[in-house]
C-alpha atoms as a PDB file:
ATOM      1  CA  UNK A   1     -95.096 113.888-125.063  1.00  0.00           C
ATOM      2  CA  UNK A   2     -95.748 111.705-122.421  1.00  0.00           C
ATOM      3  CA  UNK A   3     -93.182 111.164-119.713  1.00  0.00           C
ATOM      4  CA  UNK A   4     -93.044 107.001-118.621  1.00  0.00           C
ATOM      5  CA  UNK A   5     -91.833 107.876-115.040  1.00  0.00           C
ATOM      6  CA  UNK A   6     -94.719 110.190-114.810  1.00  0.00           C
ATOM      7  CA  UNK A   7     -97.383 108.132-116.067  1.00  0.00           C
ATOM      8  CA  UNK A   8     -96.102 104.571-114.284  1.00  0.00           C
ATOM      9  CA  UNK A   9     -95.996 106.547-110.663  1.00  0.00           C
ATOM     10  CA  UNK A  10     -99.600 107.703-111.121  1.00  0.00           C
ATOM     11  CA  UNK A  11    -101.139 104.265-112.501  1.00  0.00           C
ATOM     12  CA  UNK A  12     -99.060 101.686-110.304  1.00  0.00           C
ATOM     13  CA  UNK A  13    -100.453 102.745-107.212  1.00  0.00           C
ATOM     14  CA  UNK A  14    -103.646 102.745-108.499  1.00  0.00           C
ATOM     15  CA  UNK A  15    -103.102  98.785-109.449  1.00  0.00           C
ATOM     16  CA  UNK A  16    -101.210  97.984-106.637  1.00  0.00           C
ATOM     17  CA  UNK A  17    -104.374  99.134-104.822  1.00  0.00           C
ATOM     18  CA  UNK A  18    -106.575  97.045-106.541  1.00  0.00           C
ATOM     19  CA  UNK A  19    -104.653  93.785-106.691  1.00  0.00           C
ATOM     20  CA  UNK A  20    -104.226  93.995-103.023  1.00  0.00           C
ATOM     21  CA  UNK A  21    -107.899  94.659-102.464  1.00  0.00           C
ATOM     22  CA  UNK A  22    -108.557  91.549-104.029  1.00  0.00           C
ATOM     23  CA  UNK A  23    -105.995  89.643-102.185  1.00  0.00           C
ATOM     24  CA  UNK A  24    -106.925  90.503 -98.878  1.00  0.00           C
ATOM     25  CA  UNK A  25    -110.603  89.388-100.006  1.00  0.00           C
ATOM     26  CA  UNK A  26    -109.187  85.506-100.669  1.00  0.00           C
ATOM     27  CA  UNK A  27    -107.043  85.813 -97.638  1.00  0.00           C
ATOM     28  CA  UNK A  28    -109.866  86.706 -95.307  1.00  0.00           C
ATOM     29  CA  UNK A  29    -111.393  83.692 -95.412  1.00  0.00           C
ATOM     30  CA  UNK A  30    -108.828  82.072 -93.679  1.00  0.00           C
ATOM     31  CA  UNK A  31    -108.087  85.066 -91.216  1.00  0.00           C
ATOM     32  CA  UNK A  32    -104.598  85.563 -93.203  1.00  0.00           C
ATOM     33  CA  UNK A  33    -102.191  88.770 -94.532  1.00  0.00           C
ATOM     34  CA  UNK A  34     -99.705  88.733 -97.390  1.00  0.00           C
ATOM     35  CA  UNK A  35     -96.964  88.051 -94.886  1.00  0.00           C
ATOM     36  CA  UNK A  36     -98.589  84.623 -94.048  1.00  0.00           C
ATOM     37  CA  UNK A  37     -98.798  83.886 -97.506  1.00  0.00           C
ATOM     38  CA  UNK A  38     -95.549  84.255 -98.528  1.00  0.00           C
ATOM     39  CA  UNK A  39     -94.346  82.498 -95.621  1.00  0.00           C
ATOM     40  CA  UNK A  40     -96.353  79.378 -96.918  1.00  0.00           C
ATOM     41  CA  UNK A  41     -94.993  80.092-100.419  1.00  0.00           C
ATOM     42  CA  UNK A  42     -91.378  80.120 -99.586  1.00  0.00           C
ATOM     43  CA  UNK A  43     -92.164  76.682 -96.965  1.00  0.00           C
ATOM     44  CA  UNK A  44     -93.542  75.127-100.163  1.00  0.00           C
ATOM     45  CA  UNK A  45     -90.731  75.698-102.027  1.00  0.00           C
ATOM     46  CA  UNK A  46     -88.186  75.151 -99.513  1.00  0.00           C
ATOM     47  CA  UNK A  47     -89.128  73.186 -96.507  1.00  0.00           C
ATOM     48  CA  UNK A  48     -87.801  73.751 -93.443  1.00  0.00           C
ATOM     49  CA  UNK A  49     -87.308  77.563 -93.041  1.00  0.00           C
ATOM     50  CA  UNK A  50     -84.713  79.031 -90.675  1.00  0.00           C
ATOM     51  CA  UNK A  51     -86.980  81.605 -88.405  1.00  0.00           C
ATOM     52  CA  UNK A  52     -83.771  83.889 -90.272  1.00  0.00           C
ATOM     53  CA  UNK A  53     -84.427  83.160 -93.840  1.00  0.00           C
ATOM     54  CA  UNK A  54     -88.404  83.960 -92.899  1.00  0.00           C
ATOM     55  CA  UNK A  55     -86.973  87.246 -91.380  1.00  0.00           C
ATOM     56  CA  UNK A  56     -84.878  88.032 -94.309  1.00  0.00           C
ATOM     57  CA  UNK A  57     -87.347  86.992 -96.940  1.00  0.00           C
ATOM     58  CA  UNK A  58     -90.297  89.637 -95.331  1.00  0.00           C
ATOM     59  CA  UNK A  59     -88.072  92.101 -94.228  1.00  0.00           C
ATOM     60  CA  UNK A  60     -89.395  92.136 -90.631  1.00  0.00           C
ATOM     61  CA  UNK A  61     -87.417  91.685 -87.243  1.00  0.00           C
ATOM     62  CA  UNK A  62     -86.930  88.444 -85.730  1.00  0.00           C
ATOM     63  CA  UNK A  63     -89.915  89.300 -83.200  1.00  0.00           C
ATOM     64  CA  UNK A  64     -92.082  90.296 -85.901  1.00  0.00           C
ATOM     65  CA  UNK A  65     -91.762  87.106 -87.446  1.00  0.00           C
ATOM     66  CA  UNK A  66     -92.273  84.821 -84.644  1.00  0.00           C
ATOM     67  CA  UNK A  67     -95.671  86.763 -83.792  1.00  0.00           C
ATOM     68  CA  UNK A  68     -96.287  85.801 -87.311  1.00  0.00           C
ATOM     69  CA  UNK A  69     -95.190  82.082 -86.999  1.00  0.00           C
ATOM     70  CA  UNK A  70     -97.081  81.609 -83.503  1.00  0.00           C
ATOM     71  CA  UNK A  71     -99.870  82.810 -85.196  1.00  0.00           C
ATOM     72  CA  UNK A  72     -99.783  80.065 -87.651  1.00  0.00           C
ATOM     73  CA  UNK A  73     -98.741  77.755 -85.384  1.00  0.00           C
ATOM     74  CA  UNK A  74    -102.027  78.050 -83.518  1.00  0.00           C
ATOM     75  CA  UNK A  75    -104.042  78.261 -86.889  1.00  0.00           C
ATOM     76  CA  UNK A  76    -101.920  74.332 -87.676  1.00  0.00           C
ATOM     77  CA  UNK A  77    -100.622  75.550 -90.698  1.00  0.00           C
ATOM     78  CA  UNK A  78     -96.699  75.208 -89.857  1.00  0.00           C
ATOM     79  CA  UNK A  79     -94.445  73.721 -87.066  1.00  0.00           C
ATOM     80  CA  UNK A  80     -91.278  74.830 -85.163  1.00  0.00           C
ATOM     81  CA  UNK A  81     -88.815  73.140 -84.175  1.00  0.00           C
ATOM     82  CA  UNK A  82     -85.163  73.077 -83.320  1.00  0.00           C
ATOM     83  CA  UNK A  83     -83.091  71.978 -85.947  1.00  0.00           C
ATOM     84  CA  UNK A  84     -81.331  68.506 -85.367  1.00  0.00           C
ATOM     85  CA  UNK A  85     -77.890  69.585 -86.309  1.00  0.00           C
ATOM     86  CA  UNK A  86     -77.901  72.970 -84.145  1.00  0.00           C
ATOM     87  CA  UNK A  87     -80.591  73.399 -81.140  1.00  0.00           C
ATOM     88  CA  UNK A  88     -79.968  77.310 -81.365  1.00  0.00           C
ATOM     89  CA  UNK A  89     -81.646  77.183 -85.044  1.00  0.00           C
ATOM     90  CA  UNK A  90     -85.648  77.314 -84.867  1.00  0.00           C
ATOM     91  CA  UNK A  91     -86.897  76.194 -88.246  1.00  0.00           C
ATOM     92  CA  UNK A  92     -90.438  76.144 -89.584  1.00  0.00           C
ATOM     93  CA  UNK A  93     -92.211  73.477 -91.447  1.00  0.00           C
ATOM     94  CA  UNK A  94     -95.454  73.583 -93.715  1.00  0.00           C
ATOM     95  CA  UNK A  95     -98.067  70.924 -92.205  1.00  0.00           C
ATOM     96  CA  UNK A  96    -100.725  69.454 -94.448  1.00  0.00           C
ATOM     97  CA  UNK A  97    -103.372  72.606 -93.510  1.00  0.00           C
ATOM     98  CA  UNK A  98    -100.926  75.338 -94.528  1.00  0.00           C
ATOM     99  CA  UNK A  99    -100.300  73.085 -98.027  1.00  0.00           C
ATOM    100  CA  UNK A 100    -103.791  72.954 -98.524  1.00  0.00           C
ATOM    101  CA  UNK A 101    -104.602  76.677 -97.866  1.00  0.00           C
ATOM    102  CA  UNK A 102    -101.717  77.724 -99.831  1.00  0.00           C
ATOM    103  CA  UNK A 103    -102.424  75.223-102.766  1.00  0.00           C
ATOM    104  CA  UNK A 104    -105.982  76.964-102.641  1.00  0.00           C
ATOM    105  CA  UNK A 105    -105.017  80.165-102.102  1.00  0.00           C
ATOM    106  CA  UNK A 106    -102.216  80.032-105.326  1.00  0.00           C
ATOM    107  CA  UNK A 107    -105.675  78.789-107.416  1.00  0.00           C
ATOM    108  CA  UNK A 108    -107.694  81.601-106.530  1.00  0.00           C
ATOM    109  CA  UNK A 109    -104.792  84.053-107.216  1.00  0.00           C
ATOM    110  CA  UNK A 110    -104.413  82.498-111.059  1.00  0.00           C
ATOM    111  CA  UNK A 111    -108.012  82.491-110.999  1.00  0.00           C
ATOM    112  CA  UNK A 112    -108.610  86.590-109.860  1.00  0.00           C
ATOM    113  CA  UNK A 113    -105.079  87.127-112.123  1.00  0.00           C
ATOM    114  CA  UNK A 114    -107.130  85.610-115.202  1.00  0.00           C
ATOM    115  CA  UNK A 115    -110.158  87.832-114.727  1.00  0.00           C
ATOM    116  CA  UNK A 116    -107.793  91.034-113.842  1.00  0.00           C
ATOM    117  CA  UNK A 117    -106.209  90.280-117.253  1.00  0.00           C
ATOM    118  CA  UNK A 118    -109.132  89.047-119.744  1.00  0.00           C
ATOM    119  CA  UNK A 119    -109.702  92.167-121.518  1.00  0.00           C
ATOM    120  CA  UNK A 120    -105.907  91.680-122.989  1.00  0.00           C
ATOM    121  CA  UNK A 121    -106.087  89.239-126.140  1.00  0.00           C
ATOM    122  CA  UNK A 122    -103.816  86.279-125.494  1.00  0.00           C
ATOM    123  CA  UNK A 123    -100.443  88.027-127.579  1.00  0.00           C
ATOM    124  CA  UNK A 124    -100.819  90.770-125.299  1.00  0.00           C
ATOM    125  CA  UNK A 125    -101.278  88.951-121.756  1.00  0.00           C
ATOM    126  CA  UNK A 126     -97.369  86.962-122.856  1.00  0.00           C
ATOM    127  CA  UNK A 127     -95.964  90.268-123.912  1.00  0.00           C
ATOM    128  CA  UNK A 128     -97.224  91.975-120.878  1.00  0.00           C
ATOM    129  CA  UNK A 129     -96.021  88.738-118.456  1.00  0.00           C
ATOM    130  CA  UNK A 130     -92.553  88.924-120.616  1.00  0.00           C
ATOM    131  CA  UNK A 131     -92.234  92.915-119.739  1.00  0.00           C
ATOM    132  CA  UNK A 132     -93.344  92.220-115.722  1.00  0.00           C
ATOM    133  CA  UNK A 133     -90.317  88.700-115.955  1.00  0.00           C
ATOM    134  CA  UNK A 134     -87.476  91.672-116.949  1.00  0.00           C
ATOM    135  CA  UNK A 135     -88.542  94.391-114.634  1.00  0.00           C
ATOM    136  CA  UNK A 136     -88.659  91.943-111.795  1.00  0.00           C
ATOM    137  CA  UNK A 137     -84.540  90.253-112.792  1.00  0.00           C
ATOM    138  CA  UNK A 138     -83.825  93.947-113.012  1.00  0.00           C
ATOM    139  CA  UNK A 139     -85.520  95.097-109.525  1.00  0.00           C
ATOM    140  CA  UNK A 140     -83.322  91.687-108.128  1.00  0.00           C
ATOM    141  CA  UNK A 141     -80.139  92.866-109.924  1.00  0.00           C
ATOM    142  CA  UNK A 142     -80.543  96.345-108.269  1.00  0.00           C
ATOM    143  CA  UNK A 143     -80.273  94.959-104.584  1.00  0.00           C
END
């Protein structure tokens, strides 16, 4: 018999691998990395960003993030700014360039995630996105 431990730990690399392959293929057109990206996610969904919550959010030290702001800064895809209620917070906004890039990026992800998962019928692609929904609440539940 098969053990699932065994078999996940040899095959998940292996698509990790793959998935970011194609990633970094979208994002090189605009000169980006995965941290960018989700920096423009999370500003999309929740506009402005404490330079903190980015920090928290990627895991990275403070100065590793505000390399990573200034870097979209001079690429006009966010601003910073002191916040209005407290000068000592520095908060990031999404300008109209970073929505655009990230709007376009998000469409070429669905787009390569469509392809990755065509050879599954339709029944299979739910079941599979309805397995990936309860490993990630459980992987959130566990920190």
């Amino acid at each position: 018999m098969v053990d699932f431990g065994t078999e996940i730990s040899k095959i998940m690399p292996l698509i990790l691998r793959e998935v970011t392959r194609n990633q970094m293929r979208i994002l090189a057109k605009d000169f980006l990395s995965i941290p960018h990206i989700i920096i423009l996610d999370l500003l999309l969904e929740k506009e402005p960003c404490r330079m903190t919550e980015l920090a928290k959010a990627l895991g990275l030290t403070m100065p590793a993030v505000t390399a990573i702001a200034d870097k979209m800064i001079r690429l006009k895809l966010v601003k910073r700014e002191h916040s209005s209620e407290d000068r000592r917070v520095v908060e990031v906004s999404i300008l109209e360039k970073g929505e655009k890039t990230i709007r376009r990026i998000t469409a070429e992800r669905r787009d390569a995630a469509n392809a990755i998962f065509s050879p599954l019928a339709k029944e299979e692609r739910r079941q599979y996105l309805a397995l990936l929904k309860k490993v990630y609440v459980n992987l959130r539940q566990r920190q």
